[in-house]
Protein backbone atom coordinates (compact mmCIF):
# COMPACT_ATOMS: atom_id res chain seq x y z
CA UNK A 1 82.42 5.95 22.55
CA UNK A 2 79.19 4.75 20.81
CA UNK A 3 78.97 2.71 18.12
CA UNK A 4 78.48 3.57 14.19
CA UNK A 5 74.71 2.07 14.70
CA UNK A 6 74.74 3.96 18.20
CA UNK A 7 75.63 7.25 15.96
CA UNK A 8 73.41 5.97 12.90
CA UNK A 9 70.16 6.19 15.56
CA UNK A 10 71.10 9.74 16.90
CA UNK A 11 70.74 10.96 13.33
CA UNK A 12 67.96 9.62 12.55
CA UNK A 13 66.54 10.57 15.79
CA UNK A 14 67.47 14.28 15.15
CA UNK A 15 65.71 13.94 11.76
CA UNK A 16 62.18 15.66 11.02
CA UNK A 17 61.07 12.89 9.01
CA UNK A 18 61.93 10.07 11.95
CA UNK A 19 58.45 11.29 13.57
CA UNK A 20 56.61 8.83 11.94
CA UNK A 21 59.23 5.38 13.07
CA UNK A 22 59.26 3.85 16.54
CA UNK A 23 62.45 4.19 17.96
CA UNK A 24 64.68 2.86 18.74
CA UNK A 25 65.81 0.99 15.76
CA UNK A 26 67.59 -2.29 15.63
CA UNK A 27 70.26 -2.42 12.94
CA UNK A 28 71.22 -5.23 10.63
CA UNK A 29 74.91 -4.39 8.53
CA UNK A 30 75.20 -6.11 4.89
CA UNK A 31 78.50 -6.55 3.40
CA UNK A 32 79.73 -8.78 0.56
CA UNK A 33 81.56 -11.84 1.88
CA UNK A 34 84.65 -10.82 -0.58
CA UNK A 35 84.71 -7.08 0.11
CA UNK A 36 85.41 -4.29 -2.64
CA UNK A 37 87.10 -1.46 -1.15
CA UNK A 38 84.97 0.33 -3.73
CA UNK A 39 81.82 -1.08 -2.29
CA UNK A 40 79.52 0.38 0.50
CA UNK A 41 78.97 -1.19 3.45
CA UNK A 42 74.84 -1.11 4.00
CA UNK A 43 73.29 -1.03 7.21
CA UNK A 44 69.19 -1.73 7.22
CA UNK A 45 67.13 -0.14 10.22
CA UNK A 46 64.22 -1.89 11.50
CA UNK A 47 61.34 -0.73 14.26
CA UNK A 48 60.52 -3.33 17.15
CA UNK A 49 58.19 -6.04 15.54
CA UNK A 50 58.55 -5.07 11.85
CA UNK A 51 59.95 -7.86 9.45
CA UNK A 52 61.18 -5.64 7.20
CA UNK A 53 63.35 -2.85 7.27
CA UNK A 54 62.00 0.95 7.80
CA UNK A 55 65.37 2.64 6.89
CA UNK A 56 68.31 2.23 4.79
CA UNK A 57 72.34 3.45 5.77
CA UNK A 58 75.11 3.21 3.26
CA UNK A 59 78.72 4.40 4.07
CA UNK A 60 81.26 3.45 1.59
CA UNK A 61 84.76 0.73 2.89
CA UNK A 62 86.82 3.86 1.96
CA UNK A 63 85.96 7.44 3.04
CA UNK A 64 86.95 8.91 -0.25
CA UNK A 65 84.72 7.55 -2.08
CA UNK A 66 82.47 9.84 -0.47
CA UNK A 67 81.40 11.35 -3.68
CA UNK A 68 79.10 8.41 -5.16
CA UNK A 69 77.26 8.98 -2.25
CA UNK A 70 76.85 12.72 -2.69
CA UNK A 71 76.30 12.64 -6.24
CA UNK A 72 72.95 9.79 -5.22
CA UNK A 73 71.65 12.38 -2.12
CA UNK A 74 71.96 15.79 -4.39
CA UNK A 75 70.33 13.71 -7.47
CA UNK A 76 67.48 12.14 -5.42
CA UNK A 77 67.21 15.72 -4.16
CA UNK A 78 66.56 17.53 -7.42
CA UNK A 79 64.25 14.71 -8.42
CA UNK A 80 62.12 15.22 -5.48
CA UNK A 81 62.01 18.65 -6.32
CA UNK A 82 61.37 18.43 -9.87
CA UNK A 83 58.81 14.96 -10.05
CA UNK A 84 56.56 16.78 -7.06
CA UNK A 85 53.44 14.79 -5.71
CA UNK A 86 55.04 11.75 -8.26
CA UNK A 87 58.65 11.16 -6.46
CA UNK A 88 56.91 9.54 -3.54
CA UNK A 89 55.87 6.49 -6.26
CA UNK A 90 58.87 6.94 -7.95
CA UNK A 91 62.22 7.05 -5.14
CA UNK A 92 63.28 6.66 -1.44
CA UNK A 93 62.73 9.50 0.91
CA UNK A 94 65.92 11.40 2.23
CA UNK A 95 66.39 11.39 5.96
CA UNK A 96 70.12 12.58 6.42
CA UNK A 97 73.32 12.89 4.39
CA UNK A 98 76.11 13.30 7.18
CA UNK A 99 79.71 12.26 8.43
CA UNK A 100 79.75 10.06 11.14
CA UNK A 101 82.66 9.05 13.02
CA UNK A 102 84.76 10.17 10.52
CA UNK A 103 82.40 8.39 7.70
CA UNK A 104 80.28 9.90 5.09
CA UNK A 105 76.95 8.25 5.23
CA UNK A 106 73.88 8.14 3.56
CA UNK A 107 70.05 7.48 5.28
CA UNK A 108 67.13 6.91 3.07
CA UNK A 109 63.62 5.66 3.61
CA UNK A 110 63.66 1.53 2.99
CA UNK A 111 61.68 0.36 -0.33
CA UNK A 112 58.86 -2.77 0.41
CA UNK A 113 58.57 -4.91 -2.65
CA UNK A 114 59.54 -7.17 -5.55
CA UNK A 115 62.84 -6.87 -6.36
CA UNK A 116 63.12 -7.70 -9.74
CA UNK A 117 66.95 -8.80 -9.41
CA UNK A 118 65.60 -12.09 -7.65
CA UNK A 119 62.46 -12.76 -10.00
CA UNK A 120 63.69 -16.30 -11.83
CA UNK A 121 64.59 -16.41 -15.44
CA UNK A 122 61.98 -18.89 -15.56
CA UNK A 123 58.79 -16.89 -13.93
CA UNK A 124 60.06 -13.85 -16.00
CA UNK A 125 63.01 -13.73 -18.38
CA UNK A 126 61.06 -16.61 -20.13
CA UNK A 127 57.93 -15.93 -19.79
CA UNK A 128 57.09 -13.95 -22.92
CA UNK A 129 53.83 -12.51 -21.56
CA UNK A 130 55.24 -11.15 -18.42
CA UNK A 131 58.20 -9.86 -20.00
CA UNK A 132 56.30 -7.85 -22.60
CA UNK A 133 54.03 -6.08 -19.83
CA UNK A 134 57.20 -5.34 -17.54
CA UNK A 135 59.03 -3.94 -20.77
CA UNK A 136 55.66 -1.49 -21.28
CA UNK A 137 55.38 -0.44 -17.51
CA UNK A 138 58.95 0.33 -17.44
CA UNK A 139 59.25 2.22 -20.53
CA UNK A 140 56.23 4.20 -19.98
CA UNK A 141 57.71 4.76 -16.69
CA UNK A 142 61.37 5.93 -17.83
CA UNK A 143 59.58 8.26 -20.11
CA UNK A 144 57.60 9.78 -16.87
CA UNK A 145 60.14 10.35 -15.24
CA UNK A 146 62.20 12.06 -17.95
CA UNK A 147 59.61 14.10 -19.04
CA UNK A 148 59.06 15.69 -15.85
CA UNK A 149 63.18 16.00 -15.32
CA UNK A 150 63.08 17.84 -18.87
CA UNK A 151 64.60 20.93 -18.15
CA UNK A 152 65.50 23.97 -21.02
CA UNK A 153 68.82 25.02 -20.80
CA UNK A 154 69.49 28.13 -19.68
CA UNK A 155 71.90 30.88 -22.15
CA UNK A 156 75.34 29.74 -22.08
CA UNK A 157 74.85 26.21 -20.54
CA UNK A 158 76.39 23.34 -21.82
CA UNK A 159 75.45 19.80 -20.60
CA UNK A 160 79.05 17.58 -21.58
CA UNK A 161 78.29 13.75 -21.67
CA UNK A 162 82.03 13.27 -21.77
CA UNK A 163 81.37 10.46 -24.62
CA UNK A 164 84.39 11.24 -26.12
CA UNK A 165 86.41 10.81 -23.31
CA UNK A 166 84.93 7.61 -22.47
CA UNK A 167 85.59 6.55 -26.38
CA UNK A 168 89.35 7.27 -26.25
CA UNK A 169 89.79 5.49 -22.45
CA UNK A 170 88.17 2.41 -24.39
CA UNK A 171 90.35 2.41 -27.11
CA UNK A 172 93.15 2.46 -25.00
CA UNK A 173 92.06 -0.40 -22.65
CA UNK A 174 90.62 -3.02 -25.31
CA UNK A 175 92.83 -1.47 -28.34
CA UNK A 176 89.95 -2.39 -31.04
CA UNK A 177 90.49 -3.41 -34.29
CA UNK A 178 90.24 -1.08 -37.02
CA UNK A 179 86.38 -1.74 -38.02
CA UNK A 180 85.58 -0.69 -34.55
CA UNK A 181 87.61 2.16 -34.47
CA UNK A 182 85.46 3.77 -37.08
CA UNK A 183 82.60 2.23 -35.76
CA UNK A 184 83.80 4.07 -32.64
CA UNK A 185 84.44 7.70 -34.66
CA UNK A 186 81.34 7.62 -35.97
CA UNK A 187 79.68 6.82 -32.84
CA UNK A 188 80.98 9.65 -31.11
CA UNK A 189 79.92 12.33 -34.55
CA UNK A 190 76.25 10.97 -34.07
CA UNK A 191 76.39 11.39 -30.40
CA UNK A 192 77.51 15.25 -30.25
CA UNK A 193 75.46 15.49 -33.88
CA UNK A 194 72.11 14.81 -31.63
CA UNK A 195 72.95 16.56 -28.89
CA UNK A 196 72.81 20.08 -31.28
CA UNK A 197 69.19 19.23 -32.34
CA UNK A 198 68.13 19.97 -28.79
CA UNK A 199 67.76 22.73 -25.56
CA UNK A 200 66.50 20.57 -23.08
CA UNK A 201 68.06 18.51 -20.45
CA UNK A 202 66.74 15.19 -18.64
CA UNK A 203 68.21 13.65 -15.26
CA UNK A 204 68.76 10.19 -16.43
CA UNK A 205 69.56 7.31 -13.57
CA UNK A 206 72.70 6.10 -15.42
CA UNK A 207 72.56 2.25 -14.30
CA UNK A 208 68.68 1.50 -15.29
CA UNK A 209 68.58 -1.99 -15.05
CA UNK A 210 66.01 -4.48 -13.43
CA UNK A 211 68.33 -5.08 -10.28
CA UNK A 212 67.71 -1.36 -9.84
CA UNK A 213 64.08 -1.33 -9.58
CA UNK A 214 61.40 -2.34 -6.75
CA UNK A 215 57.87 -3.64 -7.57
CA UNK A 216 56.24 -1.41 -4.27
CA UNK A 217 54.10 -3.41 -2.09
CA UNK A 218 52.15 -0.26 -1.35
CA UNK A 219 51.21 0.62 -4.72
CA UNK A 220 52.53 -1.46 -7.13
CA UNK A 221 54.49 1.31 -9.12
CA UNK A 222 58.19 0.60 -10.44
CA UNK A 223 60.53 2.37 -8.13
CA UNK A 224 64.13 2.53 -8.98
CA UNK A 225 67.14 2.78 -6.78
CA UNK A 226 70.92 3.63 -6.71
CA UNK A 227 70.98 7.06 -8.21
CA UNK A 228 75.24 7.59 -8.02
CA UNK A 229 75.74 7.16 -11.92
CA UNK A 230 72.84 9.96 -12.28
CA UNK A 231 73.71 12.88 -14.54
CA UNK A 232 72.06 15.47 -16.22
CA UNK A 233 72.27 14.32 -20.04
CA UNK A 234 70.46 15.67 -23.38
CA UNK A 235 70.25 11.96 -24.44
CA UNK A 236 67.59 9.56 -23.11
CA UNK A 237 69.38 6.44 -24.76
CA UNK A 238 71.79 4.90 -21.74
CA UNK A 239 68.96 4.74 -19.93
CA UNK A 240 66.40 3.19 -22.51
CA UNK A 241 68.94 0.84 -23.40
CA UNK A 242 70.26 0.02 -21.02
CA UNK A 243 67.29 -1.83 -19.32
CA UNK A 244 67.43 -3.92 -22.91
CA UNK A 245 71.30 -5.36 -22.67
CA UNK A 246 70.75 -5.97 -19.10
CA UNK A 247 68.06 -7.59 -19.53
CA UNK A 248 69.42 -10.10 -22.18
CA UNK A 249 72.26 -10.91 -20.12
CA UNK A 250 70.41 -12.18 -17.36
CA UNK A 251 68.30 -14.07 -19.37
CA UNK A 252 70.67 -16.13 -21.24
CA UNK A 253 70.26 -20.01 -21.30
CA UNK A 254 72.01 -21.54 -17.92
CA UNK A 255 74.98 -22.94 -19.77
CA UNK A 256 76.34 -19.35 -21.20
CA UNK A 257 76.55 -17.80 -18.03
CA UNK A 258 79.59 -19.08 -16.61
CA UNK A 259 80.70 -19.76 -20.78
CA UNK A 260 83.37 -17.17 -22.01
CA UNK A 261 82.77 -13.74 -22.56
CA UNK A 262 82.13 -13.71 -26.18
CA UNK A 263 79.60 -17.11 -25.91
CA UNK A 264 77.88 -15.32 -23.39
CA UNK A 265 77.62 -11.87 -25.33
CA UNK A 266 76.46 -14.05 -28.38
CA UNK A 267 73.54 -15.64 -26.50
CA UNK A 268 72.64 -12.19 -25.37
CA UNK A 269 72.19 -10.88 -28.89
CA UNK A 270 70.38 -13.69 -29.79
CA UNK A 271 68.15 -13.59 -27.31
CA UNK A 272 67.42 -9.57 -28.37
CA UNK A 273 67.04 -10.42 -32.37
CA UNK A 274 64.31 -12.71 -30.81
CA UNK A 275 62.93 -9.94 -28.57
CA UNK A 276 63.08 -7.66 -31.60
CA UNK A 277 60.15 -9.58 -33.00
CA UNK A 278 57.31 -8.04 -30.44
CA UNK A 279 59.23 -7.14 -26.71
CA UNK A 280 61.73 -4.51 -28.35
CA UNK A 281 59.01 -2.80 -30.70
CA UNK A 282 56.83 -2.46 -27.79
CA UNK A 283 58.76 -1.08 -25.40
CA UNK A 284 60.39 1.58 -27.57
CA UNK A 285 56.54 2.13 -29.03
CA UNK A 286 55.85 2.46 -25.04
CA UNK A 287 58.08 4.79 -24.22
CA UNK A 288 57.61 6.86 -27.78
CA UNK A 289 59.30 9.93 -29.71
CA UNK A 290 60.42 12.33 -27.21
CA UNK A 291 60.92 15.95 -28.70
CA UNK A 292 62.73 18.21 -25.86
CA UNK A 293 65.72 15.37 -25.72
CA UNK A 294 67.09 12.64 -28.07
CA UNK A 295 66.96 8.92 -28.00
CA UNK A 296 69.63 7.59 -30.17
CA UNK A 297 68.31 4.39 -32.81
CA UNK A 298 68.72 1.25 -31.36
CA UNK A 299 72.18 -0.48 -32.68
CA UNK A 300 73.49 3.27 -31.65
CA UNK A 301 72.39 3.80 -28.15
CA UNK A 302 73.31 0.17 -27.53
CA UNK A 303 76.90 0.45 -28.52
CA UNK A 304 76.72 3.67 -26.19
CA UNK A 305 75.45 1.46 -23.08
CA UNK A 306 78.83 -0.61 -24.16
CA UNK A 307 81.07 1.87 -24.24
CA UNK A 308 79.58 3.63 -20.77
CA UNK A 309 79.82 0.14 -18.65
CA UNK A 310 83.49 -1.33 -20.36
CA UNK A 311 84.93 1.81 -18.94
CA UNK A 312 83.23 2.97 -15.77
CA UNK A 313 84.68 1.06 -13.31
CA UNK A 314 88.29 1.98 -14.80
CA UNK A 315 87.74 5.66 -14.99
CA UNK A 316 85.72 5.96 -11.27
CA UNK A 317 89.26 3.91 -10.52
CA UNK A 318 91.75 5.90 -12.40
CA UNK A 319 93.09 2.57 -13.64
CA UNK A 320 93.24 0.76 -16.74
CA UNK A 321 93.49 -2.90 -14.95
CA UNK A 322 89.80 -2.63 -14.29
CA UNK A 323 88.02 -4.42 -17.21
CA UNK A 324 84.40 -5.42 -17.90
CA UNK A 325 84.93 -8.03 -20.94
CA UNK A 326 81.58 -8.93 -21.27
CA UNK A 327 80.55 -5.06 -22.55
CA UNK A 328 83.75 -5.57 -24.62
CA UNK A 329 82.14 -8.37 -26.04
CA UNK A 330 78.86 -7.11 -27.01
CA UNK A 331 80.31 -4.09 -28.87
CA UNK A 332 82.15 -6.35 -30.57
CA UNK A 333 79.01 -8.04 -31.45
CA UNK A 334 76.78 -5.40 -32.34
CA UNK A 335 79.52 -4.30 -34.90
CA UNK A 336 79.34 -7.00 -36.51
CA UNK A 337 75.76 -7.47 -36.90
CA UNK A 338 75.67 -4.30 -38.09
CA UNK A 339 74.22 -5.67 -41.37
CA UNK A 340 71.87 -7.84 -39.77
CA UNK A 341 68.27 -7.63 -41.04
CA UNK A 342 66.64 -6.84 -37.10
CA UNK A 343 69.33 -4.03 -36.18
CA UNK A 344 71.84 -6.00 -34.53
């Protein structure tokens, strides 16, 4: 019987778009030294002589979680279809979406560049001058991308974010304290409130972060990756956000990151205040006022990035024992900065 990589080839090889490779390919597998059963396994195809990969195969541990991976090939799909000429500066290329062996599995085209997961917090995170042209090319580049996603909705259609789902399984996993309960009400009014004032809808990427994006080598464009969390959405502000908190995290001094939860979440909202002074107003300048879809303010869309990240793992899970504390945290934080002079 052949192989998974044996099968992996044949697929490829039946591909259209395998024209252009040398074949055979030699395959490399990455897996996490402590698997997740949740995690994919990823396998990275490379042509005779080349030192980096041409291709790019994930299959998930557990068959059943099947439907990450379909949810990534049907969104990179539409996007293709809807950025045009743009999508090949923008995403991977499709090769195949099949089952092998009794495995779902995913092939895309491999992306050459700077992965900005592995720039250090010194060449980058502090490095004020660096950090404010990154924060400009990728907000200008979020709003590209939405802009050419913005789609009107058709007579009847509704787009659900399922907020207030996601606001009720976080009250019942962290049990807030009354403040943050009507923090948490009022939260979900100004969410549903927005989404009224418009009749357009955006594919955003649902996980925009830096570890998601590639620097291309070809062109130099930001290219962004991982696509499962993608969802059609009337609201641009997970994604614009997003990028922000993430951001923060990773640059907090060296002696928060393995500090508790709340030190950590602390230094991260100190570190934005002092972004809020020039990186923060030019990034949100950069990607400006969009008018088809909404962008909630600031303090708002952040608590929503808080809310979407302490309960996604649960809810893909179905179980409650699955908690991100440091999200926790920074809600926590942001309500009670709320009468902080910068927003926070």
């Amino acid at each position: 019987m052949n192989t998974f990589v044996d099968a992996l080839t044949e697929l490829i090889v039946a591909s259209e778009k395998a024209k252009s490779f040398a074949l055979p390919l030699q395959w490399v597998s990455l897996a996490p030294g402590i698997p997740d059963l949740d995690e994919n396994v990823i396998f990275f195809g490379f042509e005779a002589g080349k030192t980096y990969p041409t291709v790019v195969a994930k299959t998930p541990r557990l068959p059943e979680n099947k439907w990450a991976l379909q949810i990534e090939y049907d969104r990179l799909t539409e996007l293709w279809r809807l950025l045009g000429p743009e999508a090949e500066y923008r995403l991977q290329k499709i090769i195949a979406m099949a089952e092998l062996q009794g495995q779902p599995v995913l092939v895309t085209t491999f992306l050459r560049g700077e992965n900005l997961l592995r720039v250090t917090r010194k060449s980058l995170w502090q490095a004020p001058a660096r950090l404010l042209s990154l924060s400009i090319d990728v907000a200008q580049s979020l709003r590209s991308i939405m802009d050419q996603t913005a789609t009107p909705l058709t007579d009847g259609e509704k787009i659900d974010s399922g907020f207030s789902e996601k606001i009720e399984k976080y009250k019942q996993m962290y049990a807030p304290p009354n403040a943050e309960l009507q923090t948490l009400d009022a939260l979900a009014l100004e969410v549903e409130s927005a989404a009224l004032k418009v009749d357009h809808k955006i594919l955003i990427q649902g996980d925009f972060w830096h570890g998601n994006m590639i620097r291309s080598a070809e062109h130099g464009k930001l290219m962004l990756l991982d696509w499962q969390y993608a969802r059609w959405s009337k609201d641009v502000s997970l994604d614009l956000y997003m990028f922000l908190l993430a951001g923060a995290l990773t640059a907090v001094p060296k002696q928060f990151v393995n500090a508790p939860v709340e030190a950590r979440a602390q230094a991260a909202l100190e570190i934005l205040r002092a972004w809020n002074r020039q990186i923060i107003p030019a990034y949100l300048n950069a990607f400006g006022t969009p008018t088809k879809y909404t962008v909630l303010p600031m303090r708002s869309g952040m608590l929503v990035c808080c809310v979407e990240n302490a309960v996604r793992a649960s809810m893909n899970r179905n179980s409650e024992k699955t908690q991100d504390f440091i999200w926790r945290a920074l809600f926590s934080g942001l309500c009670k900065g709320v009468s902080n002079s910068v927003g926070f």
